[in-house]
N, C-alpha and C. Protein backbone atom coordinates (compact mmCIF):
# COMPACT_ATOMS: atom_id res chain seq x y z
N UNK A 1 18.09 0.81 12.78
CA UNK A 1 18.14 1.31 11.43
C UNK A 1 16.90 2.13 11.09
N UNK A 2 17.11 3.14 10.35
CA UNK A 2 15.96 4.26 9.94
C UNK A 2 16.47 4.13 8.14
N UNK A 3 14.99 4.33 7.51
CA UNK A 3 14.66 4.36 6.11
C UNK A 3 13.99 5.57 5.94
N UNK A 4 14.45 6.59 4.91
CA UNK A 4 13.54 7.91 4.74
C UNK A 4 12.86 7.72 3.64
N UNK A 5 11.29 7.87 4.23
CA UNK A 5 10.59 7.25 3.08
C UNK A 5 9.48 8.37 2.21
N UNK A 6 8.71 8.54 0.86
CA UNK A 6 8.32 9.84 0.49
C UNK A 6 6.98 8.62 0.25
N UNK A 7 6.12 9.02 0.65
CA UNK A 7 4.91 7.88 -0.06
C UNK A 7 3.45 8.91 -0.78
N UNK A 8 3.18 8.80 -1.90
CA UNK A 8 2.53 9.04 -2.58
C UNK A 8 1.48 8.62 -2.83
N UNK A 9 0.07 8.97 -2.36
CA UNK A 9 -0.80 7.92 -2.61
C UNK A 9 -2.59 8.28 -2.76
N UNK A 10 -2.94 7.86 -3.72
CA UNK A 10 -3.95 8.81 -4.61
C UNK A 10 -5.09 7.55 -4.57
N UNK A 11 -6.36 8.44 -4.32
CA UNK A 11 -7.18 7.90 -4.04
C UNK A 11 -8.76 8.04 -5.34
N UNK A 12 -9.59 7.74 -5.45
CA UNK A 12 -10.58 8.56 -6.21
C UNK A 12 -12.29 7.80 -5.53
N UNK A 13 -12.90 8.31 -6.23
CA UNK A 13 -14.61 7.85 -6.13
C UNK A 13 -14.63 7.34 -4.29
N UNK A 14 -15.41 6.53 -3.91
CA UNK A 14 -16.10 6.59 -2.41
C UNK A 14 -14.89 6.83 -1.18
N UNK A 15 -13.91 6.33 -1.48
CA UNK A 15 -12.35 6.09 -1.03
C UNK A 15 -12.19 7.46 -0.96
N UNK A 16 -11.96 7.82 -1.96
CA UNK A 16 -11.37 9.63 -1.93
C UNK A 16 -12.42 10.66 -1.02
N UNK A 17 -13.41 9.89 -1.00
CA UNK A 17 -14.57 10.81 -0.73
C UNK A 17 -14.41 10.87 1.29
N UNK A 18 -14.46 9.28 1.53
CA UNK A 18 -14.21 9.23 2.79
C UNK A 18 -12.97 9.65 3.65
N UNK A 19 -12.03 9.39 3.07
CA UNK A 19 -10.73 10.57 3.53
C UNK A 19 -10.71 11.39 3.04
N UNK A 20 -11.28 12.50 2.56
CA UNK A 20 -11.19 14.07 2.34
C UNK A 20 -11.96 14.43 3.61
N UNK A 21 -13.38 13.41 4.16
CA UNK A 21 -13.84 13.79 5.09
C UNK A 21 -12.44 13.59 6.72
N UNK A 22 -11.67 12.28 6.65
CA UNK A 22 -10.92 12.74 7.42
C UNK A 22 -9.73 13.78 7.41
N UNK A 23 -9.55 13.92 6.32
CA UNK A 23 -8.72 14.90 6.19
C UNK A 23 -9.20 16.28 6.68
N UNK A 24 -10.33 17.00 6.58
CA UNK A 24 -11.17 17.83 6.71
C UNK A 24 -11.19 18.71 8.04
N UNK A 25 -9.77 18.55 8.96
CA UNK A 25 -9.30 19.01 10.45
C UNK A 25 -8.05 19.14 10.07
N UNK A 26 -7.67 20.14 11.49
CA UNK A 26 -6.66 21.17 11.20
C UNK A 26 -5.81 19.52 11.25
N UNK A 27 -4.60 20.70 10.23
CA UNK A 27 -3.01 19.30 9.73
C UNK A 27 -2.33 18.51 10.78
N UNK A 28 -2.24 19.41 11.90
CA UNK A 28 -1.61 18.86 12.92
C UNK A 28 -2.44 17.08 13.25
N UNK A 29 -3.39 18.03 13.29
CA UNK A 29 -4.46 16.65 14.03
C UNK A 29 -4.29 15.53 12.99
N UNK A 30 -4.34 15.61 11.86
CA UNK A 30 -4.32 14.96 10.70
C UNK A 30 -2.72 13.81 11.01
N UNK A 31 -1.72 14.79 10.86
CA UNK A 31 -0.44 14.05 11.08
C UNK A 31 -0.51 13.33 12.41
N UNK A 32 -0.93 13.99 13.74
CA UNK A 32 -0.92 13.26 14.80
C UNK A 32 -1.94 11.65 14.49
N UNK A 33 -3.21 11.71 14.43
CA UNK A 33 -3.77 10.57 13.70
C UNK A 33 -3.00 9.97 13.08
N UNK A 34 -2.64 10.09 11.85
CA UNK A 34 -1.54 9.26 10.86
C UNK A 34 -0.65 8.58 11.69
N UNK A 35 -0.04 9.10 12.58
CA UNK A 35 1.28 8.65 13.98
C UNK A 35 0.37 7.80 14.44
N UNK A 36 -0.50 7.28 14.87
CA UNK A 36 -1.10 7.17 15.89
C UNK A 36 -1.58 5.33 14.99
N UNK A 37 -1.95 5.35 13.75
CA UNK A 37 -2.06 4.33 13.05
C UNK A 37 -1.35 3.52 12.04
N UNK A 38 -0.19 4.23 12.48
CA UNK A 38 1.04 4.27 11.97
C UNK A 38 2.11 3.74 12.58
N UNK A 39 2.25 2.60 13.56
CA UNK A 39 3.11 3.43 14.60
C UNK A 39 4.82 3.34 13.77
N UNK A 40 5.75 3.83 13.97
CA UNK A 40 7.00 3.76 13.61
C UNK A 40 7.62 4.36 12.57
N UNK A 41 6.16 5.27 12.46
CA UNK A 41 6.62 6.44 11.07
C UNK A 41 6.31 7.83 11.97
N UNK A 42 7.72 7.89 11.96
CA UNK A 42 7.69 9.87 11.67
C UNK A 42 7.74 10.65 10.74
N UNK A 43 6.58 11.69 11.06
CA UNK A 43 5.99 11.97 9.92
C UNK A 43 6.89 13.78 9.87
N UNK A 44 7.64 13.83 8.62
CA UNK A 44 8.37 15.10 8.67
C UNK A 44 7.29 16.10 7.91
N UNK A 45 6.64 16.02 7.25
CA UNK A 45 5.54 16.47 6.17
C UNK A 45 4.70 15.84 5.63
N UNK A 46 3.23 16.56 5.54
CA UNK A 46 2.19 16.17 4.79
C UNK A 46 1.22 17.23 4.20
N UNK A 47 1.46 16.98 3.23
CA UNK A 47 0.29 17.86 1.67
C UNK A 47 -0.95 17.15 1.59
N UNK A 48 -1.85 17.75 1.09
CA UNK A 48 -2.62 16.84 0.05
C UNK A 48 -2.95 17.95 -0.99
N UNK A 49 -3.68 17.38 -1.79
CA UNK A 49 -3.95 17.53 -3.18
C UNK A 49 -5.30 17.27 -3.75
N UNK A 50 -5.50 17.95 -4.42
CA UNK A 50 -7.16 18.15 -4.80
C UNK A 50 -8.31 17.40 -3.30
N UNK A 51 -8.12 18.31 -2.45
CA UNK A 51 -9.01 18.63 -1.53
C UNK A 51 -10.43 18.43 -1.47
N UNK A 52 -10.15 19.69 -2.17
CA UNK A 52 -11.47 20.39 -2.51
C UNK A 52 -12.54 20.29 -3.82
N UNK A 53 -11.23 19.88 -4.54
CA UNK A 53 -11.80 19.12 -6.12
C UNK A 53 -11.96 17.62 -6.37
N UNK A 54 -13.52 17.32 -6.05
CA UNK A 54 -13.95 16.24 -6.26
C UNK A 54 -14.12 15.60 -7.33
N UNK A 55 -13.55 16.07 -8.33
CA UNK A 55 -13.31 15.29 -9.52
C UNK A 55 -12.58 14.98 -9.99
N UNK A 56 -11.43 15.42 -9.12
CA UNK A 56 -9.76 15.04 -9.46
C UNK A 56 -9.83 13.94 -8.42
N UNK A 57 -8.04 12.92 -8.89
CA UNK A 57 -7.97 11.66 -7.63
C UNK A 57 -7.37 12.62 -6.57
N UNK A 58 -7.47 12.25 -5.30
CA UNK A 58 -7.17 13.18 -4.10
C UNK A 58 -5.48 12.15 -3.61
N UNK A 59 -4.63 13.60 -3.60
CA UNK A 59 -3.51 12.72 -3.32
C UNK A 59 -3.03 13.38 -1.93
N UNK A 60 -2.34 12.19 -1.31
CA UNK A 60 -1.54 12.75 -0.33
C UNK A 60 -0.26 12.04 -0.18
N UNK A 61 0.62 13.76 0.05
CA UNK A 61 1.91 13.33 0.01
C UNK A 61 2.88 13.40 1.56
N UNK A 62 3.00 12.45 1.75
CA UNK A 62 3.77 12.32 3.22
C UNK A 62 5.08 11.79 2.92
N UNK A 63 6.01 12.66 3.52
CA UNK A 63 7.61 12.37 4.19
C UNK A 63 8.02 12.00 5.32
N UNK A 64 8.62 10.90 5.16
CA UNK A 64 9.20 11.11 6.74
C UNK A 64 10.10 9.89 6.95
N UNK A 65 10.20 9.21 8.36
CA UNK A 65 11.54 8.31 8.31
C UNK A 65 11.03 6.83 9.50
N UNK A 66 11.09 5.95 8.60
CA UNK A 66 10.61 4.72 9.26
C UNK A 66 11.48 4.14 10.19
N UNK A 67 10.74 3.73 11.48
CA UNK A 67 11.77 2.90 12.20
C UNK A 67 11.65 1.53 12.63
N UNK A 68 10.40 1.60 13.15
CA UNK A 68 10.55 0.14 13.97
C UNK A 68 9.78 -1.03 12.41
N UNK A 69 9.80 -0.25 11.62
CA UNK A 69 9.42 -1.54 10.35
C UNK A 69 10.63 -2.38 10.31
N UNK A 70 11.87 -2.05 10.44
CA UNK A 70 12.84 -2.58 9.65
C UNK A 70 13.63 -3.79 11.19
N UNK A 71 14.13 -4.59 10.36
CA UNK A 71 15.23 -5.61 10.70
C UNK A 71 16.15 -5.69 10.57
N UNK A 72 16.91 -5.58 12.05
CA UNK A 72 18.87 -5.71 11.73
C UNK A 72 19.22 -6.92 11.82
N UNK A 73 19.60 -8.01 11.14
CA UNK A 73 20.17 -8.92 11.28
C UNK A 73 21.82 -9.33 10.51
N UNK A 74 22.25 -9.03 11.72
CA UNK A 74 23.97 -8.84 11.12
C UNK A 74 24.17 -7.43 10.18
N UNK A 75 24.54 -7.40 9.28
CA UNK A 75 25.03 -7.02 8.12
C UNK A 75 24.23 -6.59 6.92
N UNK A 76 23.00 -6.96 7.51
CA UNK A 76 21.76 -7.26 6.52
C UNK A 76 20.13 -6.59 7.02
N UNK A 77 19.15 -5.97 6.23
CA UNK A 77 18.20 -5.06 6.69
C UNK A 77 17.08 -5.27 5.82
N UNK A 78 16.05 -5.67 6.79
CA UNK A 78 14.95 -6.38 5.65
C UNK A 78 13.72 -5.18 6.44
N UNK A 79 12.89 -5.10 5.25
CA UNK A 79 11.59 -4.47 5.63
C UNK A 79 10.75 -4.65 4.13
N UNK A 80 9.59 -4.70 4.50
CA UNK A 80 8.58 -4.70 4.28
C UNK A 80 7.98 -3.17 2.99
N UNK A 81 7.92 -3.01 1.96
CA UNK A 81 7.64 -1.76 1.49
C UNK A 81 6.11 -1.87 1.57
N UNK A 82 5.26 -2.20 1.51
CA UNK A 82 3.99 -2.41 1.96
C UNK A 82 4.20 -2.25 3.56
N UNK A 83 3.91 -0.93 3.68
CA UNK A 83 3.95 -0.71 5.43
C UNK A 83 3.12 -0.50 5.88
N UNK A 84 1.85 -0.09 5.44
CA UNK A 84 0.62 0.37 6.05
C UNK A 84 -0.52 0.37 5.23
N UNK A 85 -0.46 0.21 4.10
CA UNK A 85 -1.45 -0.06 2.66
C UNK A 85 -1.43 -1.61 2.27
N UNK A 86 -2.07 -2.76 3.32
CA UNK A 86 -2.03 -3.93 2.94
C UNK A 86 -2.59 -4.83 3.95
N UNK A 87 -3.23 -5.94 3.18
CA UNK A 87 -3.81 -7.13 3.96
C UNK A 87 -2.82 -8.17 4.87
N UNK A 88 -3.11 -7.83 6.28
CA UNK A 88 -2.44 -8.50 6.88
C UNK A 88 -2.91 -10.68 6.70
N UNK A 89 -4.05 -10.46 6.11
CA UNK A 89 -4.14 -11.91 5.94
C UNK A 89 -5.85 -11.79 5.11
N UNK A 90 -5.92 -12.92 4.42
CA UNK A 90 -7.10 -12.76 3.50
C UNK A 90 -7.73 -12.75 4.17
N UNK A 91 -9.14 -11.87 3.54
CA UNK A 91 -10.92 -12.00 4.18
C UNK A 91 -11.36 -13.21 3.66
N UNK A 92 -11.37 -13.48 2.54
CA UNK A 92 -11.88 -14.83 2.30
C UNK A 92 -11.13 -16.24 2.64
N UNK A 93 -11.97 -16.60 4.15
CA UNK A 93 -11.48 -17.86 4.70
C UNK A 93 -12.10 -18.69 4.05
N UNK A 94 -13.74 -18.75 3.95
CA UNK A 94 -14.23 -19.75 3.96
C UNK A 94 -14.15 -20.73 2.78
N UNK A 95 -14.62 -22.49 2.81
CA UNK A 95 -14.33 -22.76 1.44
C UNK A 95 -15.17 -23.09 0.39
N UNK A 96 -16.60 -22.41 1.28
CA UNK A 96 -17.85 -22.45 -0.03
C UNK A 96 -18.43 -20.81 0.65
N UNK A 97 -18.64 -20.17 -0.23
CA UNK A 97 -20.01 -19.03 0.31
C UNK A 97 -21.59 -19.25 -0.51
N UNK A 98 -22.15 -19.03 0.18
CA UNK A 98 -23.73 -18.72 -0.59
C UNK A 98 -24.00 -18.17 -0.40
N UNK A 99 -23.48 -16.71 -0.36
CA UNK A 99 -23.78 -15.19 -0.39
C UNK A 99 -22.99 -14.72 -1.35
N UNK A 100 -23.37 -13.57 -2.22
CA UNK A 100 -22.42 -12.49 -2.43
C UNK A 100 -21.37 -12.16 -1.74
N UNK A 101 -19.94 -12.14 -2.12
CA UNK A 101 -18.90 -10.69 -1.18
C UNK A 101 -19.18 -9.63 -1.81
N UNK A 102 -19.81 -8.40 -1.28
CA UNK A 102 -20.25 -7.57 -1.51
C UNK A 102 -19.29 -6.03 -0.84
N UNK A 103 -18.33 -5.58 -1.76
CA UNK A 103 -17.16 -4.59 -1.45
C UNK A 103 -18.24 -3.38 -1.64
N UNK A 104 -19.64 -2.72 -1.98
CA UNK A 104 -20.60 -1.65 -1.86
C UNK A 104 -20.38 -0.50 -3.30
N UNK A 105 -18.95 -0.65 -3.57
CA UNK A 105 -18.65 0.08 -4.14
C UNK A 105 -17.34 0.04 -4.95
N UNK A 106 -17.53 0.34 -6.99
CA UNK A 106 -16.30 0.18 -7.18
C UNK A 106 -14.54 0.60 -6.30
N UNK A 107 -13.53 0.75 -6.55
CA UNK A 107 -12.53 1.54 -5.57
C UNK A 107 -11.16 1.11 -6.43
N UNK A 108 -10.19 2.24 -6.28
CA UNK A 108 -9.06 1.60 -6.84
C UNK A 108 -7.97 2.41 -5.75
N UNK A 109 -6.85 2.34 -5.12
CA UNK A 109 -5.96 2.51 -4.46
C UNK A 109 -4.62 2.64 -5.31
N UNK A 110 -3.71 3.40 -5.47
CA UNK A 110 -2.89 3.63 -5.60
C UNK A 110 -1.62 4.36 -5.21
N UNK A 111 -0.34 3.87 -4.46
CA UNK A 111 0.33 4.03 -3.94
C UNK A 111 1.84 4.30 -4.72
N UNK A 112 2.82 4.90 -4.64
CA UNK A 112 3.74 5.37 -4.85
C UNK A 112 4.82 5.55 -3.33
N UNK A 113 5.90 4.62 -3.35
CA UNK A 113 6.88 4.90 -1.66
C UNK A 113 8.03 5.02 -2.77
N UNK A 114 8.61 6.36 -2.12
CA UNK A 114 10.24 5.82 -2.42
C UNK A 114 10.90 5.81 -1.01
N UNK A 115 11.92 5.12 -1.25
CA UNK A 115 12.53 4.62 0.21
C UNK A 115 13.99 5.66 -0.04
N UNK A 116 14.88 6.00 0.47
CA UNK A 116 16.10 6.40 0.36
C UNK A 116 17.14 5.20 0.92
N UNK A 117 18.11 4.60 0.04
CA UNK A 117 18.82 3.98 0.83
C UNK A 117 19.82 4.39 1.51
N UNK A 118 20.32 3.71 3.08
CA UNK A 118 20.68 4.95 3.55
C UNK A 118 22.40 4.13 3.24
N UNK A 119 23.23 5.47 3.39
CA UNK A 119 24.40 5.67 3.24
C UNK A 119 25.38 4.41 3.78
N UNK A 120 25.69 3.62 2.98
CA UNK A 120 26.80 1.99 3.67
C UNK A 120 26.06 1.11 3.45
N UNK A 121 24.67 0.97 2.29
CA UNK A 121 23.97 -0.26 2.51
C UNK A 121 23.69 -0.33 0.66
N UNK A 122 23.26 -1.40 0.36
CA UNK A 122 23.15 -1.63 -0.48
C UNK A 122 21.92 -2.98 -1.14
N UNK A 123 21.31 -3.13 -2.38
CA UNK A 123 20.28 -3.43 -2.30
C UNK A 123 21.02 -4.86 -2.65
N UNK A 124 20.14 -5.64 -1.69
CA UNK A 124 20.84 -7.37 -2.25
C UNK A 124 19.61 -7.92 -2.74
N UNK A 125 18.37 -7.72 -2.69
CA UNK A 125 17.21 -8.22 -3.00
C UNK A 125 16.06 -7.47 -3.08
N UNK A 126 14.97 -7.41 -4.59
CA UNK A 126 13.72 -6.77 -4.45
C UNK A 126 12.76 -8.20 -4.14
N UNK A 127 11.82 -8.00 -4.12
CA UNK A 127 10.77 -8.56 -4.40
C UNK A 127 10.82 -8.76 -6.04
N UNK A 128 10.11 -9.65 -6.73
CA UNK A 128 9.69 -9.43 -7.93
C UNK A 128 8.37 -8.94 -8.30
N UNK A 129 7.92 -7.99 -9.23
CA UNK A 129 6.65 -7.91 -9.72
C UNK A 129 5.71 -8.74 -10.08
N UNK A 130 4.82 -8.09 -9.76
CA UNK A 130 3.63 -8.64 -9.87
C UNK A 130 2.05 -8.27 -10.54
N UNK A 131 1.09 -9.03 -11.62
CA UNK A 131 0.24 -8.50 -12.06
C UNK A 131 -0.65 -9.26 -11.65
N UNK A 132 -1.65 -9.15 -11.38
CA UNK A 132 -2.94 -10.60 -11.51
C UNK A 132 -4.47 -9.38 -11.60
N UNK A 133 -5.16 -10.23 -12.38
CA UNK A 133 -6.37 -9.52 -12.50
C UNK A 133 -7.27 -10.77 -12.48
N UNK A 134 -8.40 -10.05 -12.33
CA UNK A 134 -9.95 -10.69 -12.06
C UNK A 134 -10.58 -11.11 -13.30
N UNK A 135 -11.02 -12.14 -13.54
CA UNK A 135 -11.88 -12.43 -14.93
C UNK A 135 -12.72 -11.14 -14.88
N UNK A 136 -12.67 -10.77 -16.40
CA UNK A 136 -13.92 -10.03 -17.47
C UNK A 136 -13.56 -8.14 -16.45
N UNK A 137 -12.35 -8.13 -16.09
CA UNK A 137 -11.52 -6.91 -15.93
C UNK A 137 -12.51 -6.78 -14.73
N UNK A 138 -12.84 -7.64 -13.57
CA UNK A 138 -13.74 -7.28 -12.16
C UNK A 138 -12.34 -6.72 -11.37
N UNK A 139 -11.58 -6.82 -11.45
CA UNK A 139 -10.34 -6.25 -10.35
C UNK A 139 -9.07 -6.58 -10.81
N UNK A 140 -8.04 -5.76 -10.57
CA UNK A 140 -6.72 -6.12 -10.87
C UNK A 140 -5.48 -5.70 -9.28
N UNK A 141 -4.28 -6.18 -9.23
CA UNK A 141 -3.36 -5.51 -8.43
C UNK A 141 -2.12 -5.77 -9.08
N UNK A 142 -1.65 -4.63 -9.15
CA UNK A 142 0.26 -4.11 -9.83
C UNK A 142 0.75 -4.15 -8.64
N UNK A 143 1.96 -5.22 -8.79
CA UNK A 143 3.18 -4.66 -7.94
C UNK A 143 4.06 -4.28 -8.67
N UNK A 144 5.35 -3.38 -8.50
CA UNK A 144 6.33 -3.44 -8.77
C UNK A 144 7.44 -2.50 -8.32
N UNK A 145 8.61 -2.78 -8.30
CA UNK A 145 9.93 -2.44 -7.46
C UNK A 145 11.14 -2.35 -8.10
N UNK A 146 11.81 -1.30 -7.88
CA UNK A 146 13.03 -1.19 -8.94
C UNK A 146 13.98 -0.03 -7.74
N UNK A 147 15.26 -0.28 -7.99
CA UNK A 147 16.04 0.52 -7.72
C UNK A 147 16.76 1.33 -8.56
N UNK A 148 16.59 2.71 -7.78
CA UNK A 148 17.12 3.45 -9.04
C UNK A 148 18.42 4.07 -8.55
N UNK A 149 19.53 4.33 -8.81
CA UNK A 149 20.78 5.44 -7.58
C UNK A 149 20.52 4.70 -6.15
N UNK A 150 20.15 5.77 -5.44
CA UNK A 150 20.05 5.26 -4.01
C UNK A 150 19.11 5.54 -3.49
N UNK A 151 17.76 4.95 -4.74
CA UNK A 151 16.66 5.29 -3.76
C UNK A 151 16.24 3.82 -4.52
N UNK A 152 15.08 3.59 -3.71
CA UNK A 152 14.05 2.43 -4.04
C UNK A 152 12.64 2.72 -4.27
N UNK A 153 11.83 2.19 -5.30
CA UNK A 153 11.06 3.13 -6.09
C UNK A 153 9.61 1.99 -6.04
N UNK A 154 8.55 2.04 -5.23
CA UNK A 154 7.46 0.87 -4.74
C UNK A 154 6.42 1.53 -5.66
N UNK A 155 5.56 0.71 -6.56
CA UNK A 155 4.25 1.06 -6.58
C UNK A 155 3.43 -0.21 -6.62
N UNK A 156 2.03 0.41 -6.10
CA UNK A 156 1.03 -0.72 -5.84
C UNK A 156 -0.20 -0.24 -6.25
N UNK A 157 -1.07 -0.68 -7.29
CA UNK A 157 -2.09 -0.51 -7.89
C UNK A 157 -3.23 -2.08 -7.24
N UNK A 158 -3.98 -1.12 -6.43
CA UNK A 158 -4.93 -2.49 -5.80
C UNK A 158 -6.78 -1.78 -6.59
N UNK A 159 -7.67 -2.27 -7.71
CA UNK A 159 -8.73 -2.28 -7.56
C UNK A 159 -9.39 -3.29 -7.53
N UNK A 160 -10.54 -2.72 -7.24
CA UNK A 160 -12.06 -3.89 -7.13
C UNK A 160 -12.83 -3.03 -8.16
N UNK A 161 -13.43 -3.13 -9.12
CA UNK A 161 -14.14 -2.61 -10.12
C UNK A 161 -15.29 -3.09 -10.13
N UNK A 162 -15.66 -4.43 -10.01
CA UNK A 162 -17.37 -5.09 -9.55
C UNK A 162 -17.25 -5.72 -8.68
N UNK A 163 -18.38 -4.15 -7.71
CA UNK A 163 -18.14 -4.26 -6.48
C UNK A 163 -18.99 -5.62 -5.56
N UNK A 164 -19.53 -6.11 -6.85
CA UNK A 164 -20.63 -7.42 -5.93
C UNK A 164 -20.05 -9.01 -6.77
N UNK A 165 -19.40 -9.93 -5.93
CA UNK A 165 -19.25 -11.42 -6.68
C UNK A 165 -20.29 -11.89 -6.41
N UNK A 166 -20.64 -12.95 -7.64
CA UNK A 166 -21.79 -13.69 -6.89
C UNK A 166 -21.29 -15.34 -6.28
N UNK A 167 -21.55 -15.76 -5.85
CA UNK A 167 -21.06 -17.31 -5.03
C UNK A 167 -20.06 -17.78 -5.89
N UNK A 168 -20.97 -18.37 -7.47
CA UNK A 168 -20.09 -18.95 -8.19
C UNK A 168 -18.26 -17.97 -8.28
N UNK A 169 -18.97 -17.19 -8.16
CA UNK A 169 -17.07 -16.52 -8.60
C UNK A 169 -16.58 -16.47 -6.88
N UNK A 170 -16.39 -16.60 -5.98
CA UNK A 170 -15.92 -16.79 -4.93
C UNK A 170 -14.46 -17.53 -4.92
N UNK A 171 -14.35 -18.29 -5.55
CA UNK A 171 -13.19 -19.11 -5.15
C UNK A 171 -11.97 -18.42 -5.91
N UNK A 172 -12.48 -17.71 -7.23
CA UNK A 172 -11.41 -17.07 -7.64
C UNK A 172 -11.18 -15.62 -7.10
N UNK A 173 -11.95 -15.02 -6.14
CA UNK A 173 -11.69 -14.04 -6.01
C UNK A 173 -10.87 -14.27 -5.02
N UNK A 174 -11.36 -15.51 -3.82
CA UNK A 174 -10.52 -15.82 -2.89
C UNK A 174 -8.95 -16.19 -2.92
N UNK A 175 -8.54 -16.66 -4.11
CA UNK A 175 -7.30 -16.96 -4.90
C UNK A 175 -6.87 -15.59 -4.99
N UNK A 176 -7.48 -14.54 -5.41
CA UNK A 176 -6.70 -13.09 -5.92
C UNK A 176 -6.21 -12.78 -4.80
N UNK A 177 -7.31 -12.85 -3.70
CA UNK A 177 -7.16 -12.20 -2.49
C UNK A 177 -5.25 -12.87 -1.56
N UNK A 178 -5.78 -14.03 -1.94
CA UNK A 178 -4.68 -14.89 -1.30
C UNK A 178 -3.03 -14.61 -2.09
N UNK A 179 -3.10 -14.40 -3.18
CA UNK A 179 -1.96 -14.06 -4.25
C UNK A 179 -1.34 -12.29 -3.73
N UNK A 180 -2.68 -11.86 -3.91
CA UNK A 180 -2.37 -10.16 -3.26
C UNK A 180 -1.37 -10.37 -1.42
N UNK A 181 -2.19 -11.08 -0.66
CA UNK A 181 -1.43 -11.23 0.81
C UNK A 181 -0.05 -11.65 1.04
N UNK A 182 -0.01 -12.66 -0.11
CA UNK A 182 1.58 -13.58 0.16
C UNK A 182 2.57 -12.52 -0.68
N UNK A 183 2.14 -11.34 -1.74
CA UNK A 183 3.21 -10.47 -2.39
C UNK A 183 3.46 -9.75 -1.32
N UNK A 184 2.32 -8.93 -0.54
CA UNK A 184 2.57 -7.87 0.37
C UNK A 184 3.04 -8.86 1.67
N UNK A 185 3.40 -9.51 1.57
CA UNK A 185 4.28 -9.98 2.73
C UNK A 185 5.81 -10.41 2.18
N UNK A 186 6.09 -10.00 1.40
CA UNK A 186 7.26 -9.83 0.84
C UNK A 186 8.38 -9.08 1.02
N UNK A 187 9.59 -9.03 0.95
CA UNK A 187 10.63 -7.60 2.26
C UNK A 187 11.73 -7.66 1.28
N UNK A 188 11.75 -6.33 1.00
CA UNK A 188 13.38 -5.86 0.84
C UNK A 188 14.40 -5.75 1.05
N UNK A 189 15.65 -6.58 0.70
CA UNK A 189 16.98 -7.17 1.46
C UNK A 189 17.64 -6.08 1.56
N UNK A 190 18.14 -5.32 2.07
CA UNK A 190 19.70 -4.54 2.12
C UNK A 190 20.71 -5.23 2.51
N UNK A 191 22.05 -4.93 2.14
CA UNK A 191 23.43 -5.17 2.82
C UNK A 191 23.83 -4.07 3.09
N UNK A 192 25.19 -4.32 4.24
CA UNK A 192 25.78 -3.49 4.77
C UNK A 192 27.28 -3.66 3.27
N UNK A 193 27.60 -2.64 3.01
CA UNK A 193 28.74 -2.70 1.91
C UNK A 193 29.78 -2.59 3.05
């Protein structure tokens, strides 16, 4: 099974700054890289957007058609819309720190996928949304998922806004962290109609 997917995804401040520098080589090379850390997305097109203007958020827009994300089981097709923008498992293991977690720098991530559903299938299950934020507005993450016609419509709002915890706040950040991992491991049901 193949999913044609459009992903949208805008970056700003140290984040934006460090991929404009990879972006900064000819496109080809750019898309080949992307393939390369990517694996199972073919990439039909890629733009970006405010480049060159460092005071705008820098977006880039990639098309193309997913394969080995997805699961055939019977009648039924599960994948993952968090395909490549997500914590495969929390950083915060431990269950005391006496250090700072120290992220260097505020950052906010924002993502936009639409999926196309493809032709004979139909949506049997989203994920549900999701909000959680950080005491005294230190970080927040948006999920949310909706189908619209025959497309499927993902966005994910991940920041860190104070970029230094001190010990005492550790355990709740480790909770955010842990709440953020178990959503993005979450999968989108299709049926076969």
């Amino acid at each position: 099974g193949e999913i044609k997917a459009d992903i949208l995804q805008r970056n700003d401040g140290h984040i934006a700054l460090n991929r404009r520098k990879e972006l900064d080589v000819d496109k080809d090379q750019v898309i080949k890289d992307f393939k390369e850390e990517n694996t199972g997305f073919s990439v039909d097109n890629l733009e970006t957007k405010n480049l060159e203007n460092t005071s705008l958020q820098l977006e880039e827009h990639i098309t193309g058609t997913i394969a080995d994300k997805i699961t055939l089981a019977g009648d039924m097709m599960y994948f993952n819309p968090c395909l490549y923008e997500r914590y495969d498992e929390n950083p915060f293991k431990i269950e005391k720190r006496e250090y700072p977690a120290d992220f260097g720098y505020p950052w906010e991530n924002k993502i936009t996928q639409t999926f196309v559903i493809p032709r004979g299938w139909q949506v049997e299950s989203l994920p549900a949304a999701l909000t959680i934020k950080l005491p005294d507005n230190e970080g927040k993450f948006i999920y949310s998922i909706q189908s619209i016609g025959d497309k499927i419509i993902f966005n994910q709002v991940f920041s860190i806004l104070n970029p230094l915890f001190l010990p005492d706040k550790y355990l709740i950040l480790k909770e955010f962290f842990k709440q953020v991992v178990d959503k993005q491991e979450e999968q989108i049901v299709l049926k076969k109609i």
